[in-house]
Protein backbone atom coordinates (compact mmCIF):
# COMPACT_ATOMS: atom_id res chain seq x y z
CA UNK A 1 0.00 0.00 0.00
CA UNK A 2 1.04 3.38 -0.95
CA UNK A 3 -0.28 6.62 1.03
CA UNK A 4 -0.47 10.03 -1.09
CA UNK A 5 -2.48 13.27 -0.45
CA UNK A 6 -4.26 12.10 -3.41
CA UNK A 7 -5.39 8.48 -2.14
CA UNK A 8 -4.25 4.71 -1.76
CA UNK A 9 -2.53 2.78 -4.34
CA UNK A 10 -2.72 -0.87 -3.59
CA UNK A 11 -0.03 -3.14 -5.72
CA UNK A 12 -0.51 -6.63 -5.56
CA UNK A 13 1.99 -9.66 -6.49
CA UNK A 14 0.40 -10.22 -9.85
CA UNK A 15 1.64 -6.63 -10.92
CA UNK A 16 -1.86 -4.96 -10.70
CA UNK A 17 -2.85 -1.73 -9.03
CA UNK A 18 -5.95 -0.50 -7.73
CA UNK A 19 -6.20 3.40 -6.62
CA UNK A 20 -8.55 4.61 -3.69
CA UNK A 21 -9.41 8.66 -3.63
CA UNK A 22 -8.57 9.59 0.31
CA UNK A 23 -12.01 11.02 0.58
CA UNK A 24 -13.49 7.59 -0.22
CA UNK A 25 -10.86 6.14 1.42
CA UNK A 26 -11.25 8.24 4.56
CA UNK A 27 -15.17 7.48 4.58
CA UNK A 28 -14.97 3.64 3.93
CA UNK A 29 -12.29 3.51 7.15
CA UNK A 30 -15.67 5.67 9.33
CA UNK A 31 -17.84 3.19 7.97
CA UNK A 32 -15.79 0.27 9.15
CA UNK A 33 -15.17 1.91 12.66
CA UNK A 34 -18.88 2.04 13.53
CA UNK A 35 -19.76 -1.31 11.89
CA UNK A 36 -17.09 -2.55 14.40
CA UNK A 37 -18.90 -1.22 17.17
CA UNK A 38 -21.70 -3.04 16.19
CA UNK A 39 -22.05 -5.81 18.46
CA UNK A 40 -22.31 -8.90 16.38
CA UNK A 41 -18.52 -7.73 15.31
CA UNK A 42 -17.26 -6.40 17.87
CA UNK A 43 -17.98 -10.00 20.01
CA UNK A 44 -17.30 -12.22 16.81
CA UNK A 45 -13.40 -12.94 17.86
CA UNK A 46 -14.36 -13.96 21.64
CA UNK A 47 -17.68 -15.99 20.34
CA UNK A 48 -15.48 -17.42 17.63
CA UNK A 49 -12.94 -18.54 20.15
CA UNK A 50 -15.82 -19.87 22.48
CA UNK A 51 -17.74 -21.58 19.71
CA UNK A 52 -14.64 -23.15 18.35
CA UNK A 53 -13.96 -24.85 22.16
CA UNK A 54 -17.11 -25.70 22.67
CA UNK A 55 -17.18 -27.75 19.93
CA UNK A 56 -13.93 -29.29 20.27
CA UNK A 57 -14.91 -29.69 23.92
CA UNK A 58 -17.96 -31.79 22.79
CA UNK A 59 -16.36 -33.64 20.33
CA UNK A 60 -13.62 -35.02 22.68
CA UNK A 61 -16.63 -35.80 25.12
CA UNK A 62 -18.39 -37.90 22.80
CA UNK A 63 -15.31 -40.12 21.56
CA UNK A 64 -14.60 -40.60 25.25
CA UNK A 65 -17.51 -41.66 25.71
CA UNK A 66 -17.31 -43.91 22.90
CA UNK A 67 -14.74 -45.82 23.69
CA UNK A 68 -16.04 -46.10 27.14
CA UNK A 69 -18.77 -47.87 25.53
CA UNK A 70 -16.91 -50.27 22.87
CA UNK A 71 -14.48 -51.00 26.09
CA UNK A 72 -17.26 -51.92 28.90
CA UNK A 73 -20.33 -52.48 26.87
CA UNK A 74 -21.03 -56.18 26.75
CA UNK A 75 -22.54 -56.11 23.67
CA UNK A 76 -19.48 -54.59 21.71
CA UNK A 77 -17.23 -57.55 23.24
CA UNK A 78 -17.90 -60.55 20.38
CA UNK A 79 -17.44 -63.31 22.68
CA UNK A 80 -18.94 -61.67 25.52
CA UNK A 81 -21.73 -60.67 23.22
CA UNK A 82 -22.38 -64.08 21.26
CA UNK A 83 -22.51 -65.71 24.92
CA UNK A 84 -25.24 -63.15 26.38
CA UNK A 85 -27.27 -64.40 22.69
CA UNK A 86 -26.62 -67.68 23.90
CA UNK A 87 -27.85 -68.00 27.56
CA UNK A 88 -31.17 -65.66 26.33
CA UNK A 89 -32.06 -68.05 24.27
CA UNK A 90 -31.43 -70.36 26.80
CA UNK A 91 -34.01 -68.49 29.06
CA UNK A 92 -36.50 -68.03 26.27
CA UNK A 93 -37.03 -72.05 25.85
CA UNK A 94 -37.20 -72.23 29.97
CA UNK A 95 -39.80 -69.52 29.97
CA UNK A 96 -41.97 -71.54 27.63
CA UNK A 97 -41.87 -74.25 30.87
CA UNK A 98 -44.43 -74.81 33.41
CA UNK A 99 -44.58 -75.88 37.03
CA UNK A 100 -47.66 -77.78 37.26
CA UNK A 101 -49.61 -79.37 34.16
CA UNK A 102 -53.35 -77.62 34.34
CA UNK A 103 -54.26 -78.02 30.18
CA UNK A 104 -56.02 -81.43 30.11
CA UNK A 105 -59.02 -80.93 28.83
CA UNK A 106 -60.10 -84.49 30.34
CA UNK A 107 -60.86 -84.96 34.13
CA UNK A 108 -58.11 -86.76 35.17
CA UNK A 109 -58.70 -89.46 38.36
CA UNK A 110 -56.86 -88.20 41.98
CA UNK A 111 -54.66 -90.86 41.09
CA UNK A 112 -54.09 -90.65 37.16
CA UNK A 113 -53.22 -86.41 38.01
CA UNK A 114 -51.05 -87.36 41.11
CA UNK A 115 -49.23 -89.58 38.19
CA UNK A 116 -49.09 -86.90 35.88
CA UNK A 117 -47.75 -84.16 37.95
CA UNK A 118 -44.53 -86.42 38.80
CA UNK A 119 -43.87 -86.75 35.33
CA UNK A 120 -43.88 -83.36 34.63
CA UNK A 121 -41.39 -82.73 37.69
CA UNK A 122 -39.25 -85.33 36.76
CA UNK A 123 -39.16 -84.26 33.40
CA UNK A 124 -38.46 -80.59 34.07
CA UNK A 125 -36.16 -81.33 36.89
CA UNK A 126 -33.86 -83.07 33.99
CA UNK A 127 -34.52 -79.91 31.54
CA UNK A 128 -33.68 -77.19 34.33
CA UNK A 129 -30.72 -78.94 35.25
CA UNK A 130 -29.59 -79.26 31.29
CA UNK A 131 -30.52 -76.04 31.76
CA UNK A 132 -27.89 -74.68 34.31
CA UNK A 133 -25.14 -77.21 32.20
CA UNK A 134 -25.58 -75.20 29.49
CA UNK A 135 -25.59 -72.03 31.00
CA UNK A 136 -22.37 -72.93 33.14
CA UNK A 137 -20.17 -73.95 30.33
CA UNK A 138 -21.55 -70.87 28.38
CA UNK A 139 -20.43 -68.52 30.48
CA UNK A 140 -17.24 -70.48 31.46
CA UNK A 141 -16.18 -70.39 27.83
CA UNK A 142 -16.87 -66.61 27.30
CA UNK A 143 -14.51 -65.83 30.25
CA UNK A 144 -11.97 -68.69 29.41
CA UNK A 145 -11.90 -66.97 25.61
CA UNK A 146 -11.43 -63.48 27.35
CA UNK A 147 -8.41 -64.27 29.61
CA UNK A 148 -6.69 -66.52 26.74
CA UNK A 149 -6.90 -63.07 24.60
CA UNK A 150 -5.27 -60.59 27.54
CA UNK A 151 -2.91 -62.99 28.08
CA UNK A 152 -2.41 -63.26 23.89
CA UNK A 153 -2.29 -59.69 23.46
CA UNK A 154 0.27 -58.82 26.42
CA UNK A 155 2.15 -61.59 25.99
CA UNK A 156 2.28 -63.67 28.81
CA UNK A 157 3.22 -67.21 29.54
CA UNK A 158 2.79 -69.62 32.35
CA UNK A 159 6.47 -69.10 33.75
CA UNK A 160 5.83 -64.90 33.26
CA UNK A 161 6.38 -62.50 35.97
CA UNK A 162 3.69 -60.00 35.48
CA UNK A 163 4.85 -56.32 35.84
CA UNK A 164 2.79 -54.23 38.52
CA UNK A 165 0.73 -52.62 35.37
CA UNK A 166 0.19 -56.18 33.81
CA UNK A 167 -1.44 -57.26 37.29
CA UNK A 168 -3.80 -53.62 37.35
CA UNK A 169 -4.53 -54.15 33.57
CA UNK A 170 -5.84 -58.61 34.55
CA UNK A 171 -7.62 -57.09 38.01
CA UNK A 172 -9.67 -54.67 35.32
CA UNK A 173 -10.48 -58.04 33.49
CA UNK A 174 -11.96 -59.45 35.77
CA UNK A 175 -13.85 -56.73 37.10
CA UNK A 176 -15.52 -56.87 34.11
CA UNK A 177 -15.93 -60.58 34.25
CA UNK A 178 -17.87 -60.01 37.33
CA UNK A 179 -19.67 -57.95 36.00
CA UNK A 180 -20.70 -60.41 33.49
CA UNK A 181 -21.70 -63.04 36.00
CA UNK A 182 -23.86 -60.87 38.18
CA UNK A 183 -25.68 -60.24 34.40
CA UNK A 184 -25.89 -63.45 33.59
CA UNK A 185 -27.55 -64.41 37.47
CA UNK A 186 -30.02 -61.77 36.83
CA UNK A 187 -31.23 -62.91 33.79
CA UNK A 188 -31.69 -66.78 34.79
CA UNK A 189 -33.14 -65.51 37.95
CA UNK A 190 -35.65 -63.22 36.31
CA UNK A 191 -36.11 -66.25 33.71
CA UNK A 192 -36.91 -68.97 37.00
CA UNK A 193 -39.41 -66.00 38.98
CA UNK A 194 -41.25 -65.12 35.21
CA UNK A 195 -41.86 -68.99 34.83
CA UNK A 196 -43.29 -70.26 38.33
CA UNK A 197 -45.23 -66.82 38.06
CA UNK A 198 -46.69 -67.61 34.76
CA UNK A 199 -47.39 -71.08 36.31
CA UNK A 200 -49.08 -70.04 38.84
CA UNK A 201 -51.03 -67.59 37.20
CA UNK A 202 -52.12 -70.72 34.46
CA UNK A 203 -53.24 -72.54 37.70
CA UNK A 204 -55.47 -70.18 39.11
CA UNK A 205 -57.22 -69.04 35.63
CA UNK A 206 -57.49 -73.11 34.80
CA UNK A 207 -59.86 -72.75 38.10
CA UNK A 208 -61.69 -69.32 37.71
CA UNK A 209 -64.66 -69.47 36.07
CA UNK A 210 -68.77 -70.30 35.94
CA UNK A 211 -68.14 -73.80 35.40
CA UNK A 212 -67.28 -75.03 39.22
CA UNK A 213 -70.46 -76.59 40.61
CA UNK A 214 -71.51 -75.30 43.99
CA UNK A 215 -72.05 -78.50 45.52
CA UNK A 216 -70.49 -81.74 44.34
CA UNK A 217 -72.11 -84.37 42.01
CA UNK A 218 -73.04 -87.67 43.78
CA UNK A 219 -73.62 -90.68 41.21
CA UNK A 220 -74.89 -94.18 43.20
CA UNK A 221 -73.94 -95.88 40.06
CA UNK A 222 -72.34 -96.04 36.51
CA UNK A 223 -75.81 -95.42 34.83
CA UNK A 224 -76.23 -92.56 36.33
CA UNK A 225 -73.13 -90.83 35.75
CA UNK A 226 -73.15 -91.57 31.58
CA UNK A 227 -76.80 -90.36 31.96
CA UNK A 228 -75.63 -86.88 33.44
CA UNK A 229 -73.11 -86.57 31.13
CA UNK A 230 -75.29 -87.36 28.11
CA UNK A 231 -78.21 -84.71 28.99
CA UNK A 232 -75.20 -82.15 29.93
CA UNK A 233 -74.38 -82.77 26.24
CA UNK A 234 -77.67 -82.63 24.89
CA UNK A 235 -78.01 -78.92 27.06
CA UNK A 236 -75.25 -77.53 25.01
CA UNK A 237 -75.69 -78.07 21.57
CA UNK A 238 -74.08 -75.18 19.84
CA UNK A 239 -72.85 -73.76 22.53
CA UNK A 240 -69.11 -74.38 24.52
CA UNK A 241 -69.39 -77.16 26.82
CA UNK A 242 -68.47 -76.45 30.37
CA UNK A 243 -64.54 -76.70 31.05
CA UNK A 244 -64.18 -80.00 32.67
CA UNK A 245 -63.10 -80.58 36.08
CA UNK A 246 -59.56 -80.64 37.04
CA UNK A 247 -59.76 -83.77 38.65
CA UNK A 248 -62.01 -86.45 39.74
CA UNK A 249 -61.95 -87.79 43.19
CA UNK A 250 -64.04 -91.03 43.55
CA UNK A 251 -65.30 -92.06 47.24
CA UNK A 252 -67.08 -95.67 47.93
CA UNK A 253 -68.68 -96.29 51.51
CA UNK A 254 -69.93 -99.52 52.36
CA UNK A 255 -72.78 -100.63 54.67
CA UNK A 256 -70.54 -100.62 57.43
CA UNK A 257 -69.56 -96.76 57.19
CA UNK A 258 -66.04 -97.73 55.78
CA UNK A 259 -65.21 -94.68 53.16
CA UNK A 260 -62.23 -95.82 50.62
């Protein structure tokens, strides 16, 4: 820039020259004072400053947080993750399970339902305890897989002498192995209460209803009972029989007042 009485000659690298008259000159340098005193301008520097923090600020926030996440977050840990898949699918099938066998749509004899009832507990006491196998070597495997890779990835052998930061970095490890455990006995605990709840519940809806008789039916003999049933037939003809009862429960008294 070149100052003259006449104006401003501005000469640039290129070789070109641009000439400003000093009264323009003079009036374009007021203008530019007050716009400065405007206050969008005369704060831009600070709020440019402030905005350009902030941001970095927020950006360094989220990709802490982010790795927080891949690092703890079951779910980002494949072996970790394809175990927790594993043992919920586990807890889905054991779900599907009941306690005490109510759908018969027969009525069962005391007897005959007394039967039936072991069954089912002998037959679910071998599922729930496949159950817990499978679960156990699940989970054993996930954190087997996880300590074979620390050790991997920091090199350490049986006959190693771990530094003080090698024994801090395996204590984290299983921290988060615990962590993992606790998980995994809240979800087969919430599995086991959702399962006797959703027996019980079957239970007592299998006996709510209009159906229950009052008093109990007495039939002196076979005749009479295929009778009854026949003319309880006959009363709903296009209409939903009656539920049956859950079970029967036959009594036989002799002249002598013996009840078997």
């Amino acid at each position: 820039y070149t100052l003259s009485r006449a104006g401003i000659t501005h000469f640039t690298k290129d070789g070109t020259t641009e000439f400003t008259p000093l009264d323009q000159w003079e009036r374009e340098f007021q203008l530019f004072g007050k716009m400065r005193q405007i206050n969008f301008f005369k704060s831009y520097r600070m709020w440019k400053t402030f905005s350009v923090w902030k941001k970095n600020i927020k950006n360094a926030s989220l990709a802490s947080a982010r790795e927080a996440l891949v690092k703890n977050l079951f779910i980002f840990i494949p072996s970790l993750r394809d175990a927790l898949m594993t043992i919920k699918s586990l807890c889905v099938s054991v779900t599907n399970l009941r306690l005490i066998d109510v759908a018969s749509k027969e009525t069962l004899k005391l007897d005959s339902f007394i039967k039936s009832q072991h069954a089912l507990q002998e037959s679910l006491t071998t599922e729930l305890s496949s159950f817990s196998v499978n679960i156990h070597n699940t989970v054993r495997g996930a954190c087997d897989e996880i300590v074979d890779e620390f050790l991997k990835s920091n090199n350490i052998v049986a006959d190693h002498r771990m530094t003080f930061m090698e024994r801090a970095s395996l204590r984290s490890e299983c921290r988060k192995l615990t962590k993992f455990l606790k998980l995994t006995d809240f979800l087969v605990v919430d599995t086991l209460h959702d399962m006797a709840l959703e027996s019980v519940s079957s239970a007592v809806a299998s006996m709510k209803g209009d159906w229950l008789p009052e008093d109990p039916t007495i039939w002196y003999d076979e005749k009479s009972r295929i009778a009854d049933k026949a003319q309880l037939e006959q009363d709903f003809v296009g209409k939903e029989i009656p539920k049956p009862c859950l079970f029967s429960l036959e009594v036989s008294m002799s002249n002598d007042g013996v009840v078997t």
